[in-house]
PDB file of N, CA and C in Angstrom:
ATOM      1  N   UNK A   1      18.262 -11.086 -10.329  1.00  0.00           N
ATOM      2  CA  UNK A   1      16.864 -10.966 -10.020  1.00  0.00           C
ATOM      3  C   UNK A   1      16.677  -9.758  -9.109  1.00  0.00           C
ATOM      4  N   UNK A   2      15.166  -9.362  -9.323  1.00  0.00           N
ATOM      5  CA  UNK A   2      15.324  -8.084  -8.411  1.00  0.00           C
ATOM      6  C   UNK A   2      14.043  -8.437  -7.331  1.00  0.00           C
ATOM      7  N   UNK A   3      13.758  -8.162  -6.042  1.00  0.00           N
ATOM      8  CA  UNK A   3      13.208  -7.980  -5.558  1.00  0.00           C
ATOM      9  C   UNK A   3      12.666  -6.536  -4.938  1.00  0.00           C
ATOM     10  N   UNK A   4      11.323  -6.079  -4.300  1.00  0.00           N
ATOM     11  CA  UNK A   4      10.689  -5.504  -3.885  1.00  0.00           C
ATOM     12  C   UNK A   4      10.941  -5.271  -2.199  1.00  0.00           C
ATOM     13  N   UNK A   5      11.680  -4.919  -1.723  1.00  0.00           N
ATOM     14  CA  UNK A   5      11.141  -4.399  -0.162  1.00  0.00           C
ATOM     15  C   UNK A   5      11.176  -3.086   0.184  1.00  0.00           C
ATOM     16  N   UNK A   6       9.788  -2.973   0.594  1.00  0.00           N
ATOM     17  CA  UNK A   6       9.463  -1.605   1.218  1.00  0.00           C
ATOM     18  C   UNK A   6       9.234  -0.528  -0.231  1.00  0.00           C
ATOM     19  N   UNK A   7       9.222  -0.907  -1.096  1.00  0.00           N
ATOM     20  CA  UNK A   7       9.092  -0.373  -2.170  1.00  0.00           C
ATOM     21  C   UNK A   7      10.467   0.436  -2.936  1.00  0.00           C
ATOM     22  N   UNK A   8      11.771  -0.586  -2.402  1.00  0.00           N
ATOM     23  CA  UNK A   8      12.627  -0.413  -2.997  1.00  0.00           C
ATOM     24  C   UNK A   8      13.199  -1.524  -3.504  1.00  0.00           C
ATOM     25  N   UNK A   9      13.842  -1.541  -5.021  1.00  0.00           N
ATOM     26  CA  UNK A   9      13.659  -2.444  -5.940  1.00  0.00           C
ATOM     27  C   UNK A   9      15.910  -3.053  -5.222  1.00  0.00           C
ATOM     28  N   UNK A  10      15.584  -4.521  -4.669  1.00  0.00           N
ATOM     29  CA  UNK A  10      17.216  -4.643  -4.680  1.00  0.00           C
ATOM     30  C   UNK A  10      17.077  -5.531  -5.258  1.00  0.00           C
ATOM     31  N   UNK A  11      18.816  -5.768  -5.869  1.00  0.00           N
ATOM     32  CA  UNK A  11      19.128  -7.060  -6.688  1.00  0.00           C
ATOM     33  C   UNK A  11      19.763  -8.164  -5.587  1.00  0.00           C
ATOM     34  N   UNK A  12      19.131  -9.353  -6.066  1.00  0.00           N
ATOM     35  CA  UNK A  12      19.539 -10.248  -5.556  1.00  0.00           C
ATOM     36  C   UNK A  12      20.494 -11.418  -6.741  1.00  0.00           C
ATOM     37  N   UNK A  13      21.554 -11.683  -5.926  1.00  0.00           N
ATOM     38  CA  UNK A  13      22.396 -12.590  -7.042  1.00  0.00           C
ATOM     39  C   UNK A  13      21.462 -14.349  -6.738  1.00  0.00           C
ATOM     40  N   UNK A  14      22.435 -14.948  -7.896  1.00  0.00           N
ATOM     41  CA  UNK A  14      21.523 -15.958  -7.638  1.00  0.00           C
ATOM     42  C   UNK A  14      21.731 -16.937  -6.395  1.00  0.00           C
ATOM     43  N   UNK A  15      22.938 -16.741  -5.608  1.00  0.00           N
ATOM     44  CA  UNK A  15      23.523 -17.397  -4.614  1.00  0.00           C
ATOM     45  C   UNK A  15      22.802 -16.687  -3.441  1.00  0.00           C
ATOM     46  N   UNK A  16      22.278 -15.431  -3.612  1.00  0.00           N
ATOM     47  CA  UNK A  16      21.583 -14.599  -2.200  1.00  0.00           C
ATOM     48  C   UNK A  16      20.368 -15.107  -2.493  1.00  0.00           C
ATOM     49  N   UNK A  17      19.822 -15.662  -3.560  1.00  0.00           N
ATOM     50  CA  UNK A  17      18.340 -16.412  -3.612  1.00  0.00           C
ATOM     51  C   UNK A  17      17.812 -17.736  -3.005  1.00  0.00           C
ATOM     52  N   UNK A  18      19.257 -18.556  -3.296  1.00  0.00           N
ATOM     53  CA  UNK A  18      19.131 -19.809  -3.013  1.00  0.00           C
ATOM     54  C   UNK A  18      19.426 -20.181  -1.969  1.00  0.00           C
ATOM     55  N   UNK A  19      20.110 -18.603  -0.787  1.00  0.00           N
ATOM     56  CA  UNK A  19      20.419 -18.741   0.499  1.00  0.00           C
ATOM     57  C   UNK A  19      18.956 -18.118   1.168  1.00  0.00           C
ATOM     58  N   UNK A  20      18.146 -17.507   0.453  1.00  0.00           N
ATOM     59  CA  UNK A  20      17.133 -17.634   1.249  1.00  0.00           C
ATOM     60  C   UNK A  20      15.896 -18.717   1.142  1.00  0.00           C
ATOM     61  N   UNK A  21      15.920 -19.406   0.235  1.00  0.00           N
ATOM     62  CA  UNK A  21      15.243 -20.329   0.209  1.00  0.00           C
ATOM     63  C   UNK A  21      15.640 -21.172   1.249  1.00  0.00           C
ATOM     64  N   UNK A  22      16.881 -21.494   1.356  1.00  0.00           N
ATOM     65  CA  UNK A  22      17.312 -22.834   2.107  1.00  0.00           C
ATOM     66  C   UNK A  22      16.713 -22.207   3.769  1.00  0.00           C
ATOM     67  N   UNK A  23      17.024 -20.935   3.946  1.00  0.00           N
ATOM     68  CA  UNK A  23      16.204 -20.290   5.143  1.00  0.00           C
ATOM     69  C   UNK A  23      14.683 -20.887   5.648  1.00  0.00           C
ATOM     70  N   UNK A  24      14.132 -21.122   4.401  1.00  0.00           N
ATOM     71  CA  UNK A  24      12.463 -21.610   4.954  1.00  0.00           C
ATOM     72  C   UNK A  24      12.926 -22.620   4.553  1.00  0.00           C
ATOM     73  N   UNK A  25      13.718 -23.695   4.192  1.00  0.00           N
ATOM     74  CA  UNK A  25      13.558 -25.068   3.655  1.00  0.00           C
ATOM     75  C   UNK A  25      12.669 -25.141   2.653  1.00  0.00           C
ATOM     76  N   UNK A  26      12.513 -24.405   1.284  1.00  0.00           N
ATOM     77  CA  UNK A  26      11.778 -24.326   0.361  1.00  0.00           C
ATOM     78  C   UNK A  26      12.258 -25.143  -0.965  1.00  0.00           C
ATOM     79  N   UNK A  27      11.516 -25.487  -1.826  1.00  0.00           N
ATOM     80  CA  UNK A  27      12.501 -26.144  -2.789  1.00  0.00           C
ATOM     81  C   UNK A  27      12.452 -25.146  -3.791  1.00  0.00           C
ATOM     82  N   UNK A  28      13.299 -25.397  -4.676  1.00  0.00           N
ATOM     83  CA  UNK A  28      13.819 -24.384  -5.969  1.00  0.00           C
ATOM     84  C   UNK A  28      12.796 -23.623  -6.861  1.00  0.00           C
ATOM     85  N   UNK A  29      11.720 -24.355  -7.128  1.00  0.00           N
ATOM     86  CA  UNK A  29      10.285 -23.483  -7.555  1.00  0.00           C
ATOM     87  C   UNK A  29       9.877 -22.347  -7.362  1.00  0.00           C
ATOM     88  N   UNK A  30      10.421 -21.903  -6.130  1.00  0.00           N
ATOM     89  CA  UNK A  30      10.151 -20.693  -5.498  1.00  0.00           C
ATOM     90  C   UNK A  30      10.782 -19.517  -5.968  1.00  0.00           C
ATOM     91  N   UNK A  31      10.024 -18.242  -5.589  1.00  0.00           N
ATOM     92  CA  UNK A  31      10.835 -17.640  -6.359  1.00  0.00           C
ATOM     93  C   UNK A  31      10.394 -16.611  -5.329  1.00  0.00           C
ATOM     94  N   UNK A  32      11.086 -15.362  -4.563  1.00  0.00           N
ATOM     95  CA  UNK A  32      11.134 -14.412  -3.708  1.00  0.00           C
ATOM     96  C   UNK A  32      10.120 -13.182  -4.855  1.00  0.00           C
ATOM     97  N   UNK A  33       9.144 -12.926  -3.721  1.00  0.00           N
ATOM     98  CA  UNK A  33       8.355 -12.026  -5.213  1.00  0.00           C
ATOM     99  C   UNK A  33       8.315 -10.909  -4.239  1.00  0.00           C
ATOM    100  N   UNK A  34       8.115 -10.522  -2.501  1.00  0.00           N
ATOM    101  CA  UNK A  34       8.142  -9.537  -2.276  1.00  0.00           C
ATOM    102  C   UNK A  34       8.584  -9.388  -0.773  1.00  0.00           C
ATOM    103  N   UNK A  35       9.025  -8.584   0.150  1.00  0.00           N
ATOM    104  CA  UNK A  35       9.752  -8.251   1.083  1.00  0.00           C
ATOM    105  C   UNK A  35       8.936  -7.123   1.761  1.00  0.00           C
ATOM    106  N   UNK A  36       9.421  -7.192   3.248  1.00  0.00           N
ATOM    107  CA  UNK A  36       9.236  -5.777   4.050  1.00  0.00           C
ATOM    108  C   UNK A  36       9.927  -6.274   5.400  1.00  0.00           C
ATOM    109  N   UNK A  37      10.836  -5.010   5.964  1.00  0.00           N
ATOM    110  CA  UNK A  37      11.121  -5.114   6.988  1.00  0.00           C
ATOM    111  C   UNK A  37      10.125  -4.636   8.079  1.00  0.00           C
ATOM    112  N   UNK A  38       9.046  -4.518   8.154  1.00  0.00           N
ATOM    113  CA  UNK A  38       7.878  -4.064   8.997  1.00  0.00           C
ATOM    114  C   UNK A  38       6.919  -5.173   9.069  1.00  0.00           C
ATOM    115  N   UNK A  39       6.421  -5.716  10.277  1.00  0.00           N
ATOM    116  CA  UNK A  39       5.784  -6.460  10.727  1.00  0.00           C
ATOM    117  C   UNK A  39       4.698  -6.045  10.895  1.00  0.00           C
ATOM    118  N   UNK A  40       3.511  -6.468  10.513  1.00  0.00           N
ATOM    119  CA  UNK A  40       2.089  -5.962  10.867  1.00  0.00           C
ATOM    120  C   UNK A  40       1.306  -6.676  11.907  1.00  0.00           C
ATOM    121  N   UNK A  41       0.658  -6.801  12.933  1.00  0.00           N
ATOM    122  CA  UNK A  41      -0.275  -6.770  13.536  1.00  0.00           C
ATOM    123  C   UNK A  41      -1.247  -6.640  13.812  1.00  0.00           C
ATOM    124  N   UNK A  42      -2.195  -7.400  14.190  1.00  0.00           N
ATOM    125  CA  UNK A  42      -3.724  -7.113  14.662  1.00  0.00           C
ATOM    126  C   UNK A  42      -3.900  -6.944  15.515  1.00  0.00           C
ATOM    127  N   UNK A  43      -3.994  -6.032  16.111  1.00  0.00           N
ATOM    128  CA  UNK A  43      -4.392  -6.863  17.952  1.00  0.00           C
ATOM    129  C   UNK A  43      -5.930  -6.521  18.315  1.00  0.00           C
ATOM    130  N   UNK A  44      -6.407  -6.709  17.480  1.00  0.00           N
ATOM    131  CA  UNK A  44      -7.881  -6.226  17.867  1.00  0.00           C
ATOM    132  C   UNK A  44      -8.421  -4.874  18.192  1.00  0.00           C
ATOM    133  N   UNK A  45      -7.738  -3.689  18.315  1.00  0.00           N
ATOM    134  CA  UNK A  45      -8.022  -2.447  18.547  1.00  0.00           C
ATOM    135  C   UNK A  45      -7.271  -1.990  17.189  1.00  0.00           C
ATOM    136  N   UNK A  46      -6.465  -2.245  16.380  1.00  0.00           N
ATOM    137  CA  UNK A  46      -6.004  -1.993  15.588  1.00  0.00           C
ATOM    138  C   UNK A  46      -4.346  -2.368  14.735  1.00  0.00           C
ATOM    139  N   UNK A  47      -3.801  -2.069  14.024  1.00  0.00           N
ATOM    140  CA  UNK A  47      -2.785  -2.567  13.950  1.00  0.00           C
ATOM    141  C   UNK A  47      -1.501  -1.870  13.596  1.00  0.00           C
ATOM    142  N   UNK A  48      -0.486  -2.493  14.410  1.00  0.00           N
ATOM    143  CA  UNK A  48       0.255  -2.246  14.589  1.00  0.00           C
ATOM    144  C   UNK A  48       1.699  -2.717  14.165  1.00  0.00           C
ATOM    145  N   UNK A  49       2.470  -1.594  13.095  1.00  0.00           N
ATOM    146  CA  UNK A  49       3.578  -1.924  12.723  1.00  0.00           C
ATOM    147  C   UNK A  49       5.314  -2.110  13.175  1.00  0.00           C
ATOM    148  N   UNK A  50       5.231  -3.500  13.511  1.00  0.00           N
ATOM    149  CA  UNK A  50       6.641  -3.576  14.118  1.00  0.00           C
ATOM    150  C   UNK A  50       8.146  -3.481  13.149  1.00  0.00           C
ATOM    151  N   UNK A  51       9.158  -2.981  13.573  1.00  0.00           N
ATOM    152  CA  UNK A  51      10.065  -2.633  12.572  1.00  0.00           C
ATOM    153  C   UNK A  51      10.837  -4.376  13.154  1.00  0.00           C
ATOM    154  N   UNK A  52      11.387  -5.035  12.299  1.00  0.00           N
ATOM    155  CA  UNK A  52      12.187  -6.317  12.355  1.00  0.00           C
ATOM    156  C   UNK A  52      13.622  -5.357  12.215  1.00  0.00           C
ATOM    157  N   UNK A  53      14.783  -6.247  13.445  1.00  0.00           N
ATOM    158  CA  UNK A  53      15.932  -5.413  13.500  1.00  0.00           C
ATOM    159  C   UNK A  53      16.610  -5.818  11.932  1.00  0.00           C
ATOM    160  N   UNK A  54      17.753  -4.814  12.094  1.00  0.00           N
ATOM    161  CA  UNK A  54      18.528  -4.730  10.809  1.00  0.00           C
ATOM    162  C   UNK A  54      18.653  -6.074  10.071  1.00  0.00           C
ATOM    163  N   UNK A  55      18.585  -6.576   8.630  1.00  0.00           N
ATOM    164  CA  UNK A  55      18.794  -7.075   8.095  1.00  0.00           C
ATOM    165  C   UNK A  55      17.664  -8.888   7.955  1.00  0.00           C
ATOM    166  N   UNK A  56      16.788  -8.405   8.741  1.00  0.00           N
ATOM    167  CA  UNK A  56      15.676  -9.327   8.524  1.00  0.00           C
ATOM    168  C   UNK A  56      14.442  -8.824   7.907  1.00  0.00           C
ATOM    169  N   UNK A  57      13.766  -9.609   7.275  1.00  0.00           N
ATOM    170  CA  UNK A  57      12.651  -9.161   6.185  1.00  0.00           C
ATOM    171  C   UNK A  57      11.446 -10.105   6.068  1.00  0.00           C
ATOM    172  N   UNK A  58      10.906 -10.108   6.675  1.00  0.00           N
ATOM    173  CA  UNK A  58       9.302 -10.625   6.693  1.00  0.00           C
ATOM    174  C   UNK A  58       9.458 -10.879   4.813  1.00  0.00           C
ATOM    175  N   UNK A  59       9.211 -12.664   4.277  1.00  0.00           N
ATOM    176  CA  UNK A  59       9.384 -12.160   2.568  1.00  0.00           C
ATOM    177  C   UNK A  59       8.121 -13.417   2.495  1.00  0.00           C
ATOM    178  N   UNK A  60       7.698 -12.936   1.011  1.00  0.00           N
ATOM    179  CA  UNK A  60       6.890 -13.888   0.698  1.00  0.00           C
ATOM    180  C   UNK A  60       7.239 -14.630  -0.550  1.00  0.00           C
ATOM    181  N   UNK A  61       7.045 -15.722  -0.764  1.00  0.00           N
ATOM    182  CA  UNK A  61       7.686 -16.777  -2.208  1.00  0.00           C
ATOM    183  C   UNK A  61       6.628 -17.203  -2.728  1.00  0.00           C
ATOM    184  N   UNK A  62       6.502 -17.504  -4.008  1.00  0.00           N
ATOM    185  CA  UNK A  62       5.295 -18.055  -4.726  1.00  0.00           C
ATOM    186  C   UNK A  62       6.084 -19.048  -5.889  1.00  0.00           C
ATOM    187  N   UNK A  63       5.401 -20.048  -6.013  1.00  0.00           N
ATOM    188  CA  UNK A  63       5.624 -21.238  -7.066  1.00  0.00           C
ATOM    189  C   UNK A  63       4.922 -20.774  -8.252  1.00  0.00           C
ATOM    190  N   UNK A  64       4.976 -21.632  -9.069  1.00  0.00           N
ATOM    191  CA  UNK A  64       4.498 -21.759 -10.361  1.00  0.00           C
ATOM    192  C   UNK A  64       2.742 -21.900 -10.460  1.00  0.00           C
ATOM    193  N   UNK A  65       2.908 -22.531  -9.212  1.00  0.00           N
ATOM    194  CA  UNK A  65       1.379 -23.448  -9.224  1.00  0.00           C
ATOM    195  C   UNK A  65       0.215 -22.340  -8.345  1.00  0.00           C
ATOM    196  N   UNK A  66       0.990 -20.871  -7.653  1.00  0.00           N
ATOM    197  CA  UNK A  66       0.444 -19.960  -7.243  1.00  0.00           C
ATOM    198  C   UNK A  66       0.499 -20.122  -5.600  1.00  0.00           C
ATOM    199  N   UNK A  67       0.760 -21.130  -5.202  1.00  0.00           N
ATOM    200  CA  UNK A  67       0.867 -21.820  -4.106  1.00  0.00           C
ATOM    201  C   UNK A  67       2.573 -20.848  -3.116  1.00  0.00           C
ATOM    202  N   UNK A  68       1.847 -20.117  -1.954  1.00  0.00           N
ATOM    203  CA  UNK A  68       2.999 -19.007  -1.624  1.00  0.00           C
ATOM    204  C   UNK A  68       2.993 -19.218   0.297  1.00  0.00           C
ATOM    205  N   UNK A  69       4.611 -19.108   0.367  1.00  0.00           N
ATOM    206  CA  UNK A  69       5.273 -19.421   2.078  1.00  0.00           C
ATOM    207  C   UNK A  69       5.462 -17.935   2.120  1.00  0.00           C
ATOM    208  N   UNK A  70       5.265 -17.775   3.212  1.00  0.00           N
ATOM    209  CA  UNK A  70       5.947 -16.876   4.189  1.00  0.00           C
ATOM    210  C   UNK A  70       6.877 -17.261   5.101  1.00  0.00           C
ATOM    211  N   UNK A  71       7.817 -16.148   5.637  1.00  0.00           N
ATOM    212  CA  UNK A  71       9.257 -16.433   6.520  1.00  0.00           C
ATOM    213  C   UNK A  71       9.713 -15.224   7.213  1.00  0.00           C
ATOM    214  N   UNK A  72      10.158 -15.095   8.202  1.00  0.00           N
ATOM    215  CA  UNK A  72      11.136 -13.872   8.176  1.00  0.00           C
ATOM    216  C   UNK A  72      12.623 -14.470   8.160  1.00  0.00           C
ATOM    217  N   UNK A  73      13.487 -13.998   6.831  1.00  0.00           N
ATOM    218  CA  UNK A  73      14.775 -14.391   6.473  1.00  0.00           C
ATOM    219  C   UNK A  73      15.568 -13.228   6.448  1.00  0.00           C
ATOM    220  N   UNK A  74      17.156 -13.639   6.034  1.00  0.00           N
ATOM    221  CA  UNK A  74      18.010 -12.611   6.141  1.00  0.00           C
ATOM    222  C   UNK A  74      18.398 -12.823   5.000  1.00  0.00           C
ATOM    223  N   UNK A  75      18.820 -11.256   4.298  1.00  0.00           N
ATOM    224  CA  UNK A  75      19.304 -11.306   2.759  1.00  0.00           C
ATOM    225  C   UNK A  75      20.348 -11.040   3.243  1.00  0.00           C
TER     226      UNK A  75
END
């Protein structure tokens, strides 16, 4: 499977998938659809992008049913 972060396309095996699911406690439905190591912010004057240290990724998952978690996990 491939995922999206930062607008670079990585492969994920299926054992690096099912280790990030277990990360949010998600069940198997899920499926990793997109990534970024940059954190965004509001703070009311404007916003502001935080970099997450090496190897963590702000990701988002979506089900079947359209129904989508957010996390910051480690691939």
């Amino acid at each position: 499977m491939f995922v999206v972060i930062d607008g670079r396309a990585v492969a994920l095996s299926d054992n690096q998938h099912d280790h990030t699911l277990k990360q949010l406690d998600l069940p198997p439905d899920f499926v990793l659809v997109d990534a970024t190591a940059l954190l965004m912010h509001d703070t009311g004057n404007g916003t502001v992008e935080i970099p997450l240290p090496a190897g963590l990724v702000v990701a988002a998952f979506e089900n079947r049913r359209g129904q989508r978690r957010y996390g910051v996990i480690t691939i």
